[in-house]
C-alpha atoms as a PDB file:
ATOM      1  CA  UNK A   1      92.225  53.233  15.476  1.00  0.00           C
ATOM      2  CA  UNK A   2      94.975  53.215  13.007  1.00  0.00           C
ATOM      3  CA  UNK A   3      96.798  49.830  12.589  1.00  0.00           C
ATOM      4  CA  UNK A   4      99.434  51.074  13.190  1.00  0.00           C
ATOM      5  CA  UNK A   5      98.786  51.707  16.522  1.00  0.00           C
ATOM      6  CA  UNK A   6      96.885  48.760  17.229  1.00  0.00           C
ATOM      7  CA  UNK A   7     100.657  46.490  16.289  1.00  0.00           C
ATOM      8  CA  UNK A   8     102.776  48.214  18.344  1.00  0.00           C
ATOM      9  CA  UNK A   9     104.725  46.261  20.535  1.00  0.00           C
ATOM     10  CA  UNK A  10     104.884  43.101  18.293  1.00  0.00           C
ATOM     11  CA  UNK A  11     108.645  42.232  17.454  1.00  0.00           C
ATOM     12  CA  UNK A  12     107.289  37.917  16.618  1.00  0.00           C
ATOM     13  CA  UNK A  13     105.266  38.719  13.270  1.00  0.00           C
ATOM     14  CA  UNK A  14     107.453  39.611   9.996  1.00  0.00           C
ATOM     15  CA  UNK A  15     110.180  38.285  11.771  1.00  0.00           C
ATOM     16  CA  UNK A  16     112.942  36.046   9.676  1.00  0.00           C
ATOM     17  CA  UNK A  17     113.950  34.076  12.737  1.00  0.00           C
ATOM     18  CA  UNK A  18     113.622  30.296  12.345  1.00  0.00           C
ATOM     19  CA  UNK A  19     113.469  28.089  15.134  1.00  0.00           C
ATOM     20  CA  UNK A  20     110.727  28.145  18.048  1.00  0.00           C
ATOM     21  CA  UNK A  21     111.370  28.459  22.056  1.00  0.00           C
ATOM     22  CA  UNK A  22     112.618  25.379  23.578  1.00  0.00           C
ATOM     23  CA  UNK A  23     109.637  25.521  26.464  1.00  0.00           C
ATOM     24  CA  UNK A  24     106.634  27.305  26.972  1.00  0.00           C
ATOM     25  CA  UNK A  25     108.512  29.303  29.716  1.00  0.00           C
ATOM     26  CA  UNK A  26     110.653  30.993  27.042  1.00  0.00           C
ATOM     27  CA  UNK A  27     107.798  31.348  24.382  1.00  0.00           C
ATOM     28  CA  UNK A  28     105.941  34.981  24.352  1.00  0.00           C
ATOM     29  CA  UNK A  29     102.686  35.085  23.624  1.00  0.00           C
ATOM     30  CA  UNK A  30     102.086  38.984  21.917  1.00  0.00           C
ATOM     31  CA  UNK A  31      98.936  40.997  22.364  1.00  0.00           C
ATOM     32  CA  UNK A  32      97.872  43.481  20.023  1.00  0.00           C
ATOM     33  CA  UNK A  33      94.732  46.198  20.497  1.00  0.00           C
ATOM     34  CA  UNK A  34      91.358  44.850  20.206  1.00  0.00           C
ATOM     35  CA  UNK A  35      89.565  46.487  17.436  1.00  0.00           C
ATOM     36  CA  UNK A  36      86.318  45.986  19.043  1.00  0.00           C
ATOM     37  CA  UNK A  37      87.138  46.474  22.429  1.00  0.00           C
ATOM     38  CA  UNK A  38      82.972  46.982  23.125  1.00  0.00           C
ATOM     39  CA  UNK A  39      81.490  44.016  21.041  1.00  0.00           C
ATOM     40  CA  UNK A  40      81.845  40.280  21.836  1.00  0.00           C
ATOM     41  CA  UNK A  41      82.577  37.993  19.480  1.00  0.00           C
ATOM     42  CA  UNK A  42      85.077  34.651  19.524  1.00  0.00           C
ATOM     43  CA  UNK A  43      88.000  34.241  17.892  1.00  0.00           C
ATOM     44  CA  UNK A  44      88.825  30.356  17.626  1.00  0.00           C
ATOM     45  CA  UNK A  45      92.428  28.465  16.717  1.00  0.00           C
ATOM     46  CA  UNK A  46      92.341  25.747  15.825  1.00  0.00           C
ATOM     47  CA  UNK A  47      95.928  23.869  16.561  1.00  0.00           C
ATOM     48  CA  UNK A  48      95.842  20.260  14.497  1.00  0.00           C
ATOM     49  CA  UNK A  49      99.684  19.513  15.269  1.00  0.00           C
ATOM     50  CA  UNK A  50     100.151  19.618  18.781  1.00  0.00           C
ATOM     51  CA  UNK A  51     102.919  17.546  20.517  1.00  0.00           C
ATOM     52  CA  UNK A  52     104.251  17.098  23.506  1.00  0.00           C
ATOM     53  CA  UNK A  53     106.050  14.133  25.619  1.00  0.00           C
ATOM     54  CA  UNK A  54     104.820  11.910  28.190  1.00  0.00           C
ATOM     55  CA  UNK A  55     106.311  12.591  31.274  1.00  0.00           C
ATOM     56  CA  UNK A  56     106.673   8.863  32.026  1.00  0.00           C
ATOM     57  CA  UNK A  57     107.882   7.561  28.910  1.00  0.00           C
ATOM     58  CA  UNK A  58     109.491  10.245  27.222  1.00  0.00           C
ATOM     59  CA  UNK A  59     107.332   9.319  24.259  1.00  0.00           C
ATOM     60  CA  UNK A  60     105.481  11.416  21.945  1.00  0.00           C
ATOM     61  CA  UNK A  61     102.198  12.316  22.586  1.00  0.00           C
ATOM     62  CA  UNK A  62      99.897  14.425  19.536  1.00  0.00           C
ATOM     63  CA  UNK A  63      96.769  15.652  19.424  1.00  0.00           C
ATOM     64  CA  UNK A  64      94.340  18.353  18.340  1.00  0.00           C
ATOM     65  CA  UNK A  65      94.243  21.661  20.487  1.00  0.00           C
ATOM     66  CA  UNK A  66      91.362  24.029  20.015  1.00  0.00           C
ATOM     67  CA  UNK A  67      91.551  27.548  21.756  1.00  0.00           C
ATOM     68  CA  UNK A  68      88.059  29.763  21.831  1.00  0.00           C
ATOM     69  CA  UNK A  69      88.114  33.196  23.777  1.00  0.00           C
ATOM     70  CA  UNK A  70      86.421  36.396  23.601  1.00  0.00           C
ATOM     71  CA  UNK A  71      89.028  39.296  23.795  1.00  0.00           C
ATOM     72  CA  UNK A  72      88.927  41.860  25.932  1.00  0.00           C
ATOM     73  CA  UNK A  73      91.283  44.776  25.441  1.00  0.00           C
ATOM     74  CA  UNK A  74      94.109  42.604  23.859  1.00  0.00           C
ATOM     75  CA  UNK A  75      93.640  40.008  20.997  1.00  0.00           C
ATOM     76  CA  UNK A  76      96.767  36.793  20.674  1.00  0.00           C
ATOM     77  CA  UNK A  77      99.223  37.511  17.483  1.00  0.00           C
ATOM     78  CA  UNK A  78      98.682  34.349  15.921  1.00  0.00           C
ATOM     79  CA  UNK A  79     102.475  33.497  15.119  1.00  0.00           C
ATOM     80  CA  UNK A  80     103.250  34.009  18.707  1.00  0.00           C
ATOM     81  CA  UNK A  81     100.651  31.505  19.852  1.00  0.00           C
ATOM     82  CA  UNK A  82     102.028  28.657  17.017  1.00  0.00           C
ATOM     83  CA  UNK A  83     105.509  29.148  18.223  1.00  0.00           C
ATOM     84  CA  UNK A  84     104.294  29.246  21.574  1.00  0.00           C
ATOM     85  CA  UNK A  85     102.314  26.118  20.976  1.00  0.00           C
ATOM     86  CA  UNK A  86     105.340  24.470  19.052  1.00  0.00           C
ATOM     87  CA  UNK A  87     107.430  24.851  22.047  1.00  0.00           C
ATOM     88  CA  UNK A  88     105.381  22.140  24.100  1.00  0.00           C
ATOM     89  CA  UNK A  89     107.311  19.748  21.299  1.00  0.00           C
ATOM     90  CA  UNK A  90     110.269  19.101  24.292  1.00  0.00           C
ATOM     91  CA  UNK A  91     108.443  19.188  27.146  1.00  0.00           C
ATOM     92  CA  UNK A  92     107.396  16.276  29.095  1.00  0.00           C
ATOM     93  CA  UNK A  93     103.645  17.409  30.590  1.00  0.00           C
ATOM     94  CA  UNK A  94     100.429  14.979  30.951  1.00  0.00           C
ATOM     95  CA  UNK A  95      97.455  15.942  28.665  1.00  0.00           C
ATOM     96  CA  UNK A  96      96.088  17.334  31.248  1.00  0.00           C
ATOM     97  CA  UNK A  97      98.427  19.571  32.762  1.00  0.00           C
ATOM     98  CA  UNK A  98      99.222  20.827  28.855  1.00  0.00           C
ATOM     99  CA  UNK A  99      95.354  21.915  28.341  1.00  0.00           C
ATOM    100  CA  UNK A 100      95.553  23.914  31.746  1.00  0.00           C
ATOM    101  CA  UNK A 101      99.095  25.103  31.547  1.00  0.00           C
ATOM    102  CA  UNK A 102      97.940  26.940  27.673  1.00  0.00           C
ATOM    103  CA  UNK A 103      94.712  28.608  29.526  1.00  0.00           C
ATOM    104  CA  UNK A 104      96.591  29.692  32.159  1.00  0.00           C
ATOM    105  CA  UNK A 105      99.457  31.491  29.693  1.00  0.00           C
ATOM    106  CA  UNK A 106      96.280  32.889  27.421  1.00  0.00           C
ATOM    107  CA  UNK A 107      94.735  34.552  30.176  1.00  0.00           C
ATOM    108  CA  UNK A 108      97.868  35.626  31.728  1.00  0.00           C
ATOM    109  CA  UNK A 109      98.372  37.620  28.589  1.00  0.00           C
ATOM    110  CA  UNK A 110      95.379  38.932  26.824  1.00  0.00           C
ATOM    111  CA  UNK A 111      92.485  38.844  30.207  1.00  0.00           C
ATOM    112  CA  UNK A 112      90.038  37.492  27.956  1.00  0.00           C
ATOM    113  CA  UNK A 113      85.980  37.927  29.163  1.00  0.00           C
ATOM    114  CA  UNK A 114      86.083  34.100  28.721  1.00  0.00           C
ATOM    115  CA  UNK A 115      87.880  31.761  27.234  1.00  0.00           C
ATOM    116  CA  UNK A 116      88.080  27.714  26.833  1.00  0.00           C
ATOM    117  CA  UNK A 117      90.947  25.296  25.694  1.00  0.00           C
ATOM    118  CA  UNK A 118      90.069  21.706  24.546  1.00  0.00           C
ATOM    119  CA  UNK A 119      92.688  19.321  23.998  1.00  0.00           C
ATOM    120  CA  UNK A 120      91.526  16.025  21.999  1.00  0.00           C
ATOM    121  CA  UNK A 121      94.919  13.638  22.421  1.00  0.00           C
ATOM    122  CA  UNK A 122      95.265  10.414  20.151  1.00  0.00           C
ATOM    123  CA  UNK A 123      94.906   7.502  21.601  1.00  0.00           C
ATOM    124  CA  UNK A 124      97.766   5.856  23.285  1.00  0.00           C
ATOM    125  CA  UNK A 125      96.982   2.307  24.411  1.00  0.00           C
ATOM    126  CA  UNK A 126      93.533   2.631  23.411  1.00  0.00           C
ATOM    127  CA  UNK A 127      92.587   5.541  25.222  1.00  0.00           C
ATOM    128  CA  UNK A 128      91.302   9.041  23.835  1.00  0.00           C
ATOM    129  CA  UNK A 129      91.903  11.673  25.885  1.00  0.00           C
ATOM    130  CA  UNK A 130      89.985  15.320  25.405  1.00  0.00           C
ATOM    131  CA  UNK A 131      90.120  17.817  28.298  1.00  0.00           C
ATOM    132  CA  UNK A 132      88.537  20.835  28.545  1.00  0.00           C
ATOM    133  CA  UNK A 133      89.653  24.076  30.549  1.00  0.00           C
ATOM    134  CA  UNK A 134      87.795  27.150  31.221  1.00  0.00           C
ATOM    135  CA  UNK A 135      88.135  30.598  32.032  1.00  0.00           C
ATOM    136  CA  UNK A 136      86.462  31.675  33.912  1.00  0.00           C
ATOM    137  CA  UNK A 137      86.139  28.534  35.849  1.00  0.00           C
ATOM    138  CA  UNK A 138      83.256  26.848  36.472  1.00  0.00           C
ATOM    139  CA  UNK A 139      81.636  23.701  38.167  1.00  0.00           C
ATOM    140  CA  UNK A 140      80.114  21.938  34.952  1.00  0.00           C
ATOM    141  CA  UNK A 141      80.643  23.577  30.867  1.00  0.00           C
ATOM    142  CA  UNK A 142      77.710  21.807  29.500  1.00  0.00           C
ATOM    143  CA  UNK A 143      79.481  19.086  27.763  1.00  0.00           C
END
C-alpha cells in the first residue's frame, strides 16, 4: 500500500502548532494503516517524562510510562500519543487511574490484538509505585 494512503487522515504530524491539549479529553490520539495488517509483531513507547498531579495534593507526580501493543488494522502516530501523553501534565489523576485511563484511550482508538501499559511512578514518601494494565484483561500477567 502506498504511503500515501496509509497517512491519510493525520492532520497532528508536520504540524507547526506549539502547545499540547490541556487534558486527555481534548488530546487525539491518530491512527494510521497498519502495514502488516496479517503479521504480529509489538511496537513499544517508551514515555520517560510522564507527569501528572496528585489529586490530593495538587503536587507533581513523574514517572516512566511504557506502552506495548500489537496493532491490528490501525497503528498510534507517535506525535499524537506524546501530546496526548503531555496533556496528563494538568490533570489531577492517581497512578493508578492514569495507567488505566491511557489503555483505555489506546484501545479506544487503534483495537489493538493486545496491548499492556506499565506505569513505574517515583517515589513519593518512600513509595514506588508501578501498575500494570492489560488489554485484553486478564486475572494474573505473569509478573
Amino acid at each position: 500500500m502506498p504511503a500515501q494512503k496509509r497517512v491519510e487522515g493525520l492532520t497532528i504530524l508536520g504540524r507547526k502548532k506549539k502547545g499540547f491539549p490541556r487534558s486527555p479529553e481534548k488530546a487525539t490520539l491518530e491512527t494510521f494503516q497498519n502495514p502488516y495488517p496479517e503479521r504480529e509483531y509489538w511496537i513499544t513507547f517508551h514515555c520517560p517524562e510522564f507527569t501528572s498531579l496528585c489529586p490530593v495534593t495538587g503536587q507533581p507526580d513523574f514517572g516512566v510510562i511504557k506502552i506495548r501493543y500489537i496493532p491490528n488494522r490501525r497503528c498510534i502516530e507517535a506525535k499524537s500519543l506524546k501530546l496526548y501523553l503531555f496533556s496528563f501534565r494538568n490533570v489531577a489523576i492517581f497512578n493508578e487511574e492514569a495507567a488505566n485511563k491511557i489503555l483505555d484511550d489506546l484501545v479506544k482508538a487503534c483495537r489493538p490484538k493486545k496491548a499492556e501499559i506499565i506505569g513505574e511512578f517515583n517515589p513519593r514518601g518512600g513509595i514506588h509505585i508501578t501498575v500494570q494494565a492489560t488489554y485484553p484483561h486478564s486475572e494474573s500477567t505473569g509478573r
